[in-house]
N, C-alpha and C. Protein backbone atom coordinates (compact mmCIF):
# COMPACT_ATOMS: atom_id res chain seq x y z
N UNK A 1 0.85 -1.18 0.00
CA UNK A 1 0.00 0.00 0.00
C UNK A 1 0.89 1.24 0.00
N UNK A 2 0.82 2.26 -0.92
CA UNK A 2 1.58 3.32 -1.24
C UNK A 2 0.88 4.14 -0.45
N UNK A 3 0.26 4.84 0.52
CA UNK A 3 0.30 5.72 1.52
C UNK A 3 0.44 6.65 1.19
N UNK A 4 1.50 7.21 0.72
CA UNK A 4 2.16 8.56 0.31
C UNK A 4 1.31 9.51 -0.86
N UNK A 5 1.22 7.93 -1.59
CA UNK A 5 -0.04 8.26 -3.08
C UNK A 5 -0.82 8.70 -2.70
N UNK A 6 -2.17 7.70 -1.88
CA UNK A 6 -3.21 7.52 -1.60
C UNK A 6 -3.57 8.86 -0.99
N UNK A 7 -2.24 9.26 0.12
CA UNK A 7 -2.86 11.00 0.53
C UNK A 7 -2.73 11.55 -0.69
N UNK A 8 -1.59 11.60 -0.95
CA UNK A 8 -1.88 12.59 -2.32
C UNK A 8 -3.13 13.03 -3.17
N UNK A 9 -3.72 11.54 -3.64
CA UNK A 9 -4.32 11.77 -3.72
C UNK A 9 -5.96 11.99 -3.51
N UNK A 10 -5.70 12.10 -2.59
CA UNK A 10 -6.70 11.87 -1.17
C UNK A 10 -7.15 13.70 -1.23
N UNK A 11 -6.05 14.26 -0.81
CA UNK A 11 -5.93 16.05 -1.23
C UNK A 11 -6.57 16.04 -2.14
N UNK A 12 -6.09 16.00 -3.48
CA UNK A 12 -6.66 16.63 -4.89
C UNK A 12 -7.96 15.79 -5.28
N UNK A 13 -8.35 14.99 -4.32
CA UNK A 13 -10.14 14.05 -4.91
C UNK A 13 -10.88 15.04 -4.90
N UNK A 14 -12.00 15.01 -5.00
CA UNK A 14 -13.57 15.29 -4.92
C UNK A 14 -14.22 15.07 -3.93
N UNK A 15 -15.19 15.81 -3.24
CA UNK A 15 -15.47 15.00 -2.24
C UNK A 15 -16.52 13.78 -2.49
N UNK A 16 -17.14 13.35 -3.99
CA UNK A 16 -17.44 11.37 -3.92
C UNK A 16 -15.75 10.84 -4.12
N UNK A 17 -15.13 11.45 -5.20
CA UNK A 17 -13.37 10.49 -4.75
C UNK A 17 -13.51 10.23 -3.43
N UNK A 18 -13.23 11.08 -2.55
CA UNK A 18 -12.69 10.96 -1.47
C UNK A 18 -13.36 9.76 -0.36
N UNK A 19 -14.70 9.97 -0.72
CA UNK A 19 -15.56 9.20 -0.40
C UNK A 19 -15.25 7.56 -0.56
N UNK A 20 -15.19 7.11 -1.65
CA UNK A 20 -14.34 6.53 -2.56
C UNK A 20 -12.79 5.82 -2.02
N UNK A 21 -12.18 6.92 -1.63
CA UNK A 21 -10.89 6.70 -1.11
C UNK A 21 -10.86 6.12 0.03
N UNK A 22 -11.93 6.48 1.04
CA UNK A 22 -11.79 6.62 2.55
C UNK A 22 -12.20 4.85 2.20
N UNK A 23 -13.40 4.33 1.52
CA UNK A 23 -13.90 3.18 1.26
C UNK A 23 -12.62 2.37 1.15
N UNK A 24 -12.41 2.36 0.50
CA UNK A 24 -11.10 1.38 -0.09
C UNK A 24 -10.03 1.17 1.01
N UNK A 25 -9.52 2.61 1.79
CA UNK A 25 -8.67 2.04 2.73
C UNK A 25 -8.80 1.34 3.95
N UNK A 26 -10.33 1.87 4.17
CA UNK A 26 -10.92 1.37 5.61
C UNK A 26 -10.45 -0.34 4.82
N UNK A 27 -11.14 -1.00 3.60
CA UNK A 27 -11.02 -2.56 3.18
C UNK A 27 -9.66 -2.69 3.24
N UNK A 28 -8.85 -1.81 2.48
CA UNK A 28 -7.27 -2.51 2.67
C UNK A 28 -6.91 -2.83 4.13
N UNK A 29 -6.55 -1.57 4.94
CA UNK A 29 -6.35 -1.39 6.05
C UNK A 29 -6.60 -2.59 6.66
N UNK A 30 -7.99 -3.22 7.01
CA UNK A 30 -8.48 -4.43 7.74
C UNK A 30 -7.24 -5.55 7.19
N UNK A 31 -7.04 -5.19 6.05
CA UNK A 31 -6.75 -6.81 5.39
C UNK A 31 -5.16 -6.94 5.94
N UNK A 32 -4.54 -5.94 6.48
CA UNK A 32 -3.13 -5.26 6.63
C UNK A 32 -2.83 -6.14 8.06
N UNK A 33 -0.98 -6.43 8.26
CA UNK A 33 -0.65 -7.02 9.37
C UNK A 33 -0.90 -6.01 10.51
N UNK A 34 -0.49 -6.04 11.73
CA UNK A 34 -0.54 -5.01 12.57
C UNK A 34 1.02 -4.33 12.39
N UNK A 35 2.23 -4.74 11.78
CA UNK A 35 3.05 -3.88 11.65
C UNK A 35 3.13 -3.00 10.23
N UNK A 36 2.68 -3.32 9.70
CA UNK A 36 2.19 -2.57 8.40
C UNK A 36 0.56 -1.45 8.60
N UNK A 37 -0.37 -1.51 9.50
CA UNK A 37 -0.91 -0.76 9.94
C UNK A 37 -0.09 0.59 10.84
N UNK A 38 0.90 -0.27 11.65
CA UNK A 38 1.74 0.78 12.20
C UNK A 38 2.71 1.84 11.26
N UNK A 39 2.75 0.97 9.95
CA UNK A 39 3.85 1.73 9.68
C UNK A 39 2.79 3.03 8.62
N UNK A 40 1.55 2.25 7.99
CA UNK A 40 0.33 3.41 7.58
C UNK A 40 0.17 4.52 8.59
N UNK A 41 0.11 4.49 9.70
CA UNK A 41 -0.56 5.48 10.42
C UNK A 41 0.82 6.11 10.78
N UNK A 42 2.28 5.96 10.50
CA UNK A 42 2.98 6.70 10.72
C UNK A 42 3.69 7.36 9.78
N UNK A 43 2.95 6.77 8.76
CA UNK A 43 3.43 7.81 7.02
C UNK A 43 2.01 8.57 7.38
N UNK A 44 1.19 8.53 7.54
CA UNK A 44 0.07 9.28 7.69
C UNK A 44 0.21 10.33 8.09
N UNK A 45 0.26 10.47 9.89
CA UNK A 45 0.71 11.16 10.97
C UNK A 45 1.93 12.46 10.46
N UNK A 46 3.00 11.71 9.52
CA UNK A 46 4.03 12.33 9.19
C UNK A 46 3.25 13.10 7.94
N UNK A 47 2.63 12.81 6.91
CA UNK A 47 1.78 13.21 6.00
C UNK A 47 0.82 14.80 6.60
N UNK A 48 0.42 14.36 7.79
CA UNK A 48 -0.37 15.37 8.31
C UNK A 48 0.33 16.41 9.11
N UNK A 49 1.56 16.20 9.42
CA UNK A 49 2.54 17.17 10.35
C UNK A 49 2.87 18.13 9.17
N UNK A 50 3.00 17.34 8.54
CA UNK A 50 3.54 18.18 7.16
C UNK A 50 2.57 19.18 6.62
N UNK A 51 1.36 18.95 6.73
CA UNK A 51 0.14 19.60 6.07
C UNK A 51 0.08 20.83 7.05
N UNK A 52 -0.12 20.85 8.25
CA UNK A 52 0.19 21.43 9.22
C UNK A 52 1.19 22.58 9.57
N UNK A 53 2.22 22.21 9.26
CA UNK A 53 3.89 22.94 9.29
C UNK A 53 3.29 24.06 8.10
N UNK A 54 3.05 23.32 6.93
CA UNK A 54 2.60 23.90 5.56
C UNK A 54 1.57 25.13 5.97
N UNK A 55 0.45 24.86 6.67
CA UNK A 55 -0.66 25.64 6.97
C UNK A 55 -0.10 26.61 7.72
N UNK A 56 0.72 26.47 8.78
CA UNK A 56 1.31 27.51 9.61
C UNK A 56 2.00 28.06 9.48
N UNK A 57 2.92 27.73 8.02
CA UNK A 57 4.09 28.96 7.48
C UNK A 57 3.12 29.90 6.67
N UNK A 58 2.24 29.28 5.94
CA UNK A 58 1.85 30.08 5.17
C UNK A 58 0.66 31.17 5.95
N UNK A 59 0.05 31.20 6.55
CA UNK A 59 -0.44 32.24 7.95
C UNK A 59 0.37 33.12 8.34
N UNK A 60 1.91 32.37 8.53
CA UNK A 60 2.36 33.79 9.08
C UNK A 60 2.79 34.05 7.98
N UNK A 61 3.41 33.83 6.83
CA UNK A 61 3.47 34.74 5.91
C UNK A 61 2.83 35.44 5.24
N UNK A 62 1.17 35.57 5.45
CA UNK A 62 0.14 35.96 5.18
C UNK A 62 -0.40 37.62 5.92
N UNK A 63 -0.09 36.87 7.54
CA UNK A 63 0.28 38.01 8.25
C UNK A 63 1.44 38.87 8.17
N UNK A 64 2.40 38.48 7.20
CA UNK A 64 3.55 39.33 7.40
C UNK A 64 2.99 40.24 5.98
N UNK A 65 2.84 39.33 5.13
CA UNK A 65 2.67 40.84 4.19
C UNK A 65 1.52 41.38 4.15
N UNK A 66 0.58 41.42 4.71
CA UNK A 66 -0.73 41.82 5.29
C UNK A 66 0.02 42.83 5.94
N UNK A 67 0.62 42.97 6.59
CA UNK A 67 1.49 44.02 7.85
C UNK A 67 2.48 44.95 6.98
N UNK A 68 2.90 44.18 5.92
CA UNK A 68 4.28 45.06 5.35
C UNK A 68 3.91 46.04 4.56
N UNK A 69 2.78 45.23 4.08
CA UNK A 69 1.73 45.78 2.73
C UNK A 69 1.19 47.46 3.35
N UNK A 70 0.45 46.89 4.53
CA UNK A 70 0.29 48.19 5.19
C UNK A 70 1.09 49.70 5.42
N UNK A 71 2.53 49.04 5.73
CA UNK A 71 3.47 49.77 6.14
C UNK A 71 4.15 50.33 4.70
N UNK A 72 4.07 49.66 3.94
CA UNK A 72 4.58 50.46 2.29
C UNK A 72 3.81 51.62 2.44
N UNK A 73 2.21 51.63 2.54
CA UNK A 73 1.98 53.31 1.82
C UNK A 73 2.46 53.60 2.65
N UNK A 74 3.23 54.19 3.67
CA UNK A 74 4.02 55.02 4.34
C UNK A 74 5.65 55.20 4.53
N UNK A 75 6.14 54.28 3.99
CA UNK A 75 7.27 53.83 4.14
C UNK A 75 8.22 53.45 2.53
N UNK A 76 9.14 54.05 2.33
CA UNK A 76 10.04 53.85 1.01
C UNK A 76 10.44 52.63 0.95
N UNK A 77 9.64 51.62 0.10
CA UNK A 77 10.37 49.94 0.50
C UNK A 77 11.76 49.75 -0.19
N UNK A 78 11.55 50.86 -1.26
CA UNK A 78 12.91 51.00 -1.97
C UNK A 78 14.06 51.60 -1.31
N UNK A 79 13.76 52.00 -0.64
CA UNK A 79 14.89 52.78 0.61
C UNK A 79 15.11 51.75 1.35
N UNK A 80 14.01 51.14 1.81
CA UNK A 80 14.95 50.16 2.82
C UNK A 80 15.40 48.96 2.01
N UNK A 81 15.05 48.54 0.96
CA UNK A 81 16.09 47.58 0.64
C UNK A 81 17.13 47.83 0.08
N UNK A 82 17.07 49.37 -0.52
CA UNK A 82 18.91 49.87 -0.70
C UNK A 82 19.78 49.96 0.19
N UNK A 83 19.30 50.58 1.49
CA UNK A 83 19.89 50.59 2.52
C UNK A 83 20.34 49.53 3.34
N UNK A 84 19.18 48.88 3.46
CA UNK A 84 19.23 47.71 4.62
C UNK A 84 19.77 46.52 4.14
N UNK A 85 19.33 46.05 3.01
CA UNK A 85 19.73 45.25 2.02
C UNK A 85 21.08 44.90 1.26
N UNK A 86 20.82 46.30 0.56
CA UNK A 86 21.45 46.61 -0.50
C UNK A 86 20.69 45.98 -1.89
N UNK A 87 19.80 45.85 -1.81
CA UNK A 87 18.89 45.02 -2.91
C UNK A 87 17.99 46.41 -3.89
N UNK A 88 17.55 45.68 -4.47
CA UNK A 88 16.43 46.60 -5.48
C UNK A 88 14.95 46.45 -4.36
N UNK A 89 14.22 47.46 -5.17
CA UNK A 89 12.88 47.59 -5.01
C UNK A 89 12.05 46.18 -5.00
N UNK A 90 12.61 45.64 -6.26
CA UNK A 90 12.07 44.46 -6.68
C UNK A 90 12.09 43.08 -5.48
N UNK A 91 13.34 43.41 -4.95
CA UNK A 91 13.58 41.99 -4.44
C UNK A 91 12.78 41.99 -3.28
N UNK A 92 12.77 43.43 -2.80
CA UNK A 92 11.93 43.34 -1.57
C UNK A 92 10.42 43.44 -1.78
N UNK A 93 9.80 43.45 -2.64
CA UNK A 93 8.39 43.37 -3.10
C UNK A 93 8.62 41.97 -3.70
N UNK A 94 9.17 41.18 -3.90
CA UNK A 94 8.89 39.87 -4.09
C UNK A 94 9.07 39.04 -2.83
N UNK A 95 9.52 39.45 -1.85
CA UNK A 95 9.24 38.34 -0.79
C UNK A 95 8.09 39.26 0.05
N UNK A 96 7.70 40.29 -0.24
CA UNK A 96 6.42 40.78 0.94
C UNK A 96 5.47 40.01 0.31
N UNK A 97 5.35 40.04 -1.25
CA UNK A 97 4.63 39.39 -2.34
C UNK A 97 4.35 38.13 -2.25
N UNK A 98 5.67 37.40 -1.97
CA UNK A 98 5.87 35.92 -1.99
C UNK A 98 5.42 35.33 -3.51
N UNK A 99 6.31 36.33 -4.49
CA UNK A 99 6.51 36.09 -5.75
C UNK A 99 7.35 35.05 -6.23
N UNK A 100 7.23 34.40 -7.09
CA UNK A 100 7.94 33.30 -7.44
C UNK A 100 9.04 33.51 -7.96
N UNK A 101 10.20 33.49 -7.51
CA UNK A 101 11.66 33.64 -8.73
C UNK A 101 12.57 32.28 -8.41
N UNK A 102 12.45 31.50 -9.47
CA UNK A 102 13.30 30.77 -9.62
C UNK A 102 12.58 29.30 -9.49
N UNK A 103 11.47 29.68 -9.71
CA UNK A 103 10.13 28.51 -9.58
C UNK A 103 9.84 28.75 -7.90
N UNK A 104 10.54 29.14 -6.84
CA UNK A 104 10.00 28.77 -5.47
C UNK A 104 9.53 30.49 -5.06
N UNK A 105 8.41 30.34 -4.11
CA UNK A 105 8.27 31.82 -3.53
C UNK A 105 9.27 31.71 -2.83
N UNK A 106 9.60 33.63 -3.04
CA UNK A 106 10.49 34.75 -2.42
C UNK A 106 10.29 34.84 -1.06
N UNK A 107 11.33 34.53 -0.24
CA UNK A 107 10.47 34.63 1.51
C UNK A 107 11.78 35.69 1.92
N UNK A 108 11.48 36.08 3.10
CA UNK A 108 12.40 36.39 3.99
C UNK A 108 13.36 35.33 5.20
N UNK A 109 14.30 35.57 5.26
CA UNK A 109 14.38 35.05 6.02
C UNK A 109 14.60 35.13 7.58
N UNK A 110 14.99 34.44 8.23
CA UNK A 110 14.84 35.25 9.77
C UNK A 110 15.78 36.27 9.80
N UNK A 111 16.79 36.13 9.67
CA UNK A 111 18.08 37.31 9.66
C UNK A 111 17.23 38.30 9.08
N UNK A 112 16.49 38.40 7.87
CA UNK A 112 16.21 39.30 7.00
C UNK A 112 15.17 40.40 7.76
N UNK A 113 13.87 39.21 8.45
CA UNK A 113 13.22 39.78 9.07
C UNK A 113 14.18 40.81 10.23
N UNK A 114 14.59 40.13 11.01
CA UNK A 114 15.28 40.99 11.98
C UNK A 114 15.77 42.25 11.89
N UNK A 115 16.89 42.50 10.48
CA UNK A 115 16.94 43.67 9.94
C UNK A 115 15.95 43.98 9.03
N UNK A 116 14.95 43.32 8.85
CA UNK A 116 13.56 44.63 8.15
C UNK A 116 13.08 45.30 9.47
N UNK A 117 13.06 44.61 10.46
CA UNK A 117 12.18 45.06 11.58
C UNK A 117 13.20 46.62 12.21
N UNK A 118 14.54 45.91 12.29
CA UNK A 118 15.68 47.36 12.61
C UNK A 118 15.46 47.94 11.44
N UNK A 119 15.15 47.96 10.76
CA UNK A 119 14.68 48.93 9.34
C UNK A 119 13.72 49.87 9.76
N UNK A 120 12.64 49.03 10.35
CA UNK A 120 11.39 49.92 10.32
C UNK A 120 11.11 50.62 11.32
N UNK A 121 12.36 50.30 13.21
CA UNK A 121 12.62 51.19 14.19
C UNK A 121 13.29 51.93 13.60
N UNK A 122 14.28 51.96 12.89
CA UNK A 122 15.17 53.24 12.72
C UNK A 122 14.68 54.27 12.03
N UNK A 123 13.84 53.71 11.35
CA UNK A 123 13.12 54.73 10.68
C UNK A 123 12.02 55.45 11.59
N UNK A 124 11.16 54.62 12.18
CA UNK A 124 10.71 55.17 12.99
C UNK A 124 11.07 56.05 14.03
N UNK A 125 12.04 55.69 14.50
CA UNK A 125 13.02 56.69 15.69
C UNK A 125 13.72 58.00 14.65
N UNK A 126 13.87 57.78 13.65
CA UNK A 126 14.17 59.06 12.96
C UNK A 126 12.98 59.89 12.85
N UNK A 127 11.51 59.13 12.15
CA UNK A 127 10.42 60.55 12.09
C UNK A 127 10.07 61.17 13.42
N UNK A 128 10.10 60.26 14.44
CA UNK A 128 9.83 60.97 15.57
C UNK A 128 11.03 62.05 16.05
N UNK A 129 12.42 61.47 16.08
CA UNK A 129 13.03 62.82 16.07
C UNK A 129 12.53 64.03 15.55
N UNK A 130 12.70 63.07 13.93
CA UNK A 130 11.91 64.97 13.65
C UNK A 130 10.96 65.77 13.87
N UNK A 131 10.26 64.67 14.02
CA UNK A 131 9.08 65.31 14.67
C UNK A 131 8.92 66.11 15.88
N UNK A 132 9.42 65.86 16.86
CA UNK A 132 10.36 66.33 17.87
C UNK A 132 11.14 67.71 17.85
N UNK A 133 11.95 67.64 17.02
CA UNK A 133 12.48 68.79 16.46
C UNK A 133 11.81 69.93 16.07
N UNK A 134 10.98 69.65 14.96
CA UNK A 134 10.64 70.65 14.49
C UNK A 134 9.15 71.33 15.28
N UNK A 135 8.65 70.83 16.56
CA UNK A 135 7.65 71.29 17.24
C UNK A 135 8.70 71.96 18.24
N UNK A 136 9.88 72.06 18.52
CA UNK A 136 10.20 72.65 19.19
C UNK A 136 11.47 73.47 19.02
């Protein structure tokens, strides 16, 4: 029993496929030793961690450019990736984007985040200086 398939294509069914699907394994399954049941429910398990991991990167990267997106109309994204970076406009609108270059989406990475985030205090601690300044 290929497992690996069967989710596969278990995901991309229909819901009568699936219907369908669930039928068939409940019959295999029965017919299965008990160490070959063990080893199904632990390609499974691993199948579903994965789905999971998957669901929760993509949330927060959802929330991140949901957040960044925001912070552009106010903020030169091209400034900070010349600066902070040293990159183009582009590169940094393809990972807020999570644009595809090179067949895989554009992400940030943690380092990256860290200095976008010192990007977006320093900047911030600069308008308030000025702001600061010039009221007084």
């Amino acid at each position: 029993m290929d497992i690996k398939r069967i989710i596969s294509d278990y995901h991309d069914a229909s819901d009568s496929q699936k219907a369908e699907i669930r039928k068939k394994l409940k019959n295999d399954f029965s017919s299965l030793s008990e160490d070959e049941k063990k080893e199904v429910q632990r390609v499974f398990l691993e199948s579903q961690d994965a789905v999971i991991r998957e669901g929760r990167e993509l949330i927060a990267e959802l929330k991140l450019k949901k957040e960044l997106e925001h912070v552009s109309k106010y903020v030169s994204m091209s400034y900070i990736a010349n600066k902070y970076f040293g990159k183009s406009r582009q590169w940094i609108n393809n990972r807020i984007k999570g644009n595809l270059v090179n067949g895989k989406p554009a992400v940030f990475t943690s380092d990256e985040l860290n200095q976008f985030s010192t990007a977006l205090v320093n900047l911030s601690n600069e308008i308030k200086d000025t702001a600061f300044r010039i009221s007084h």
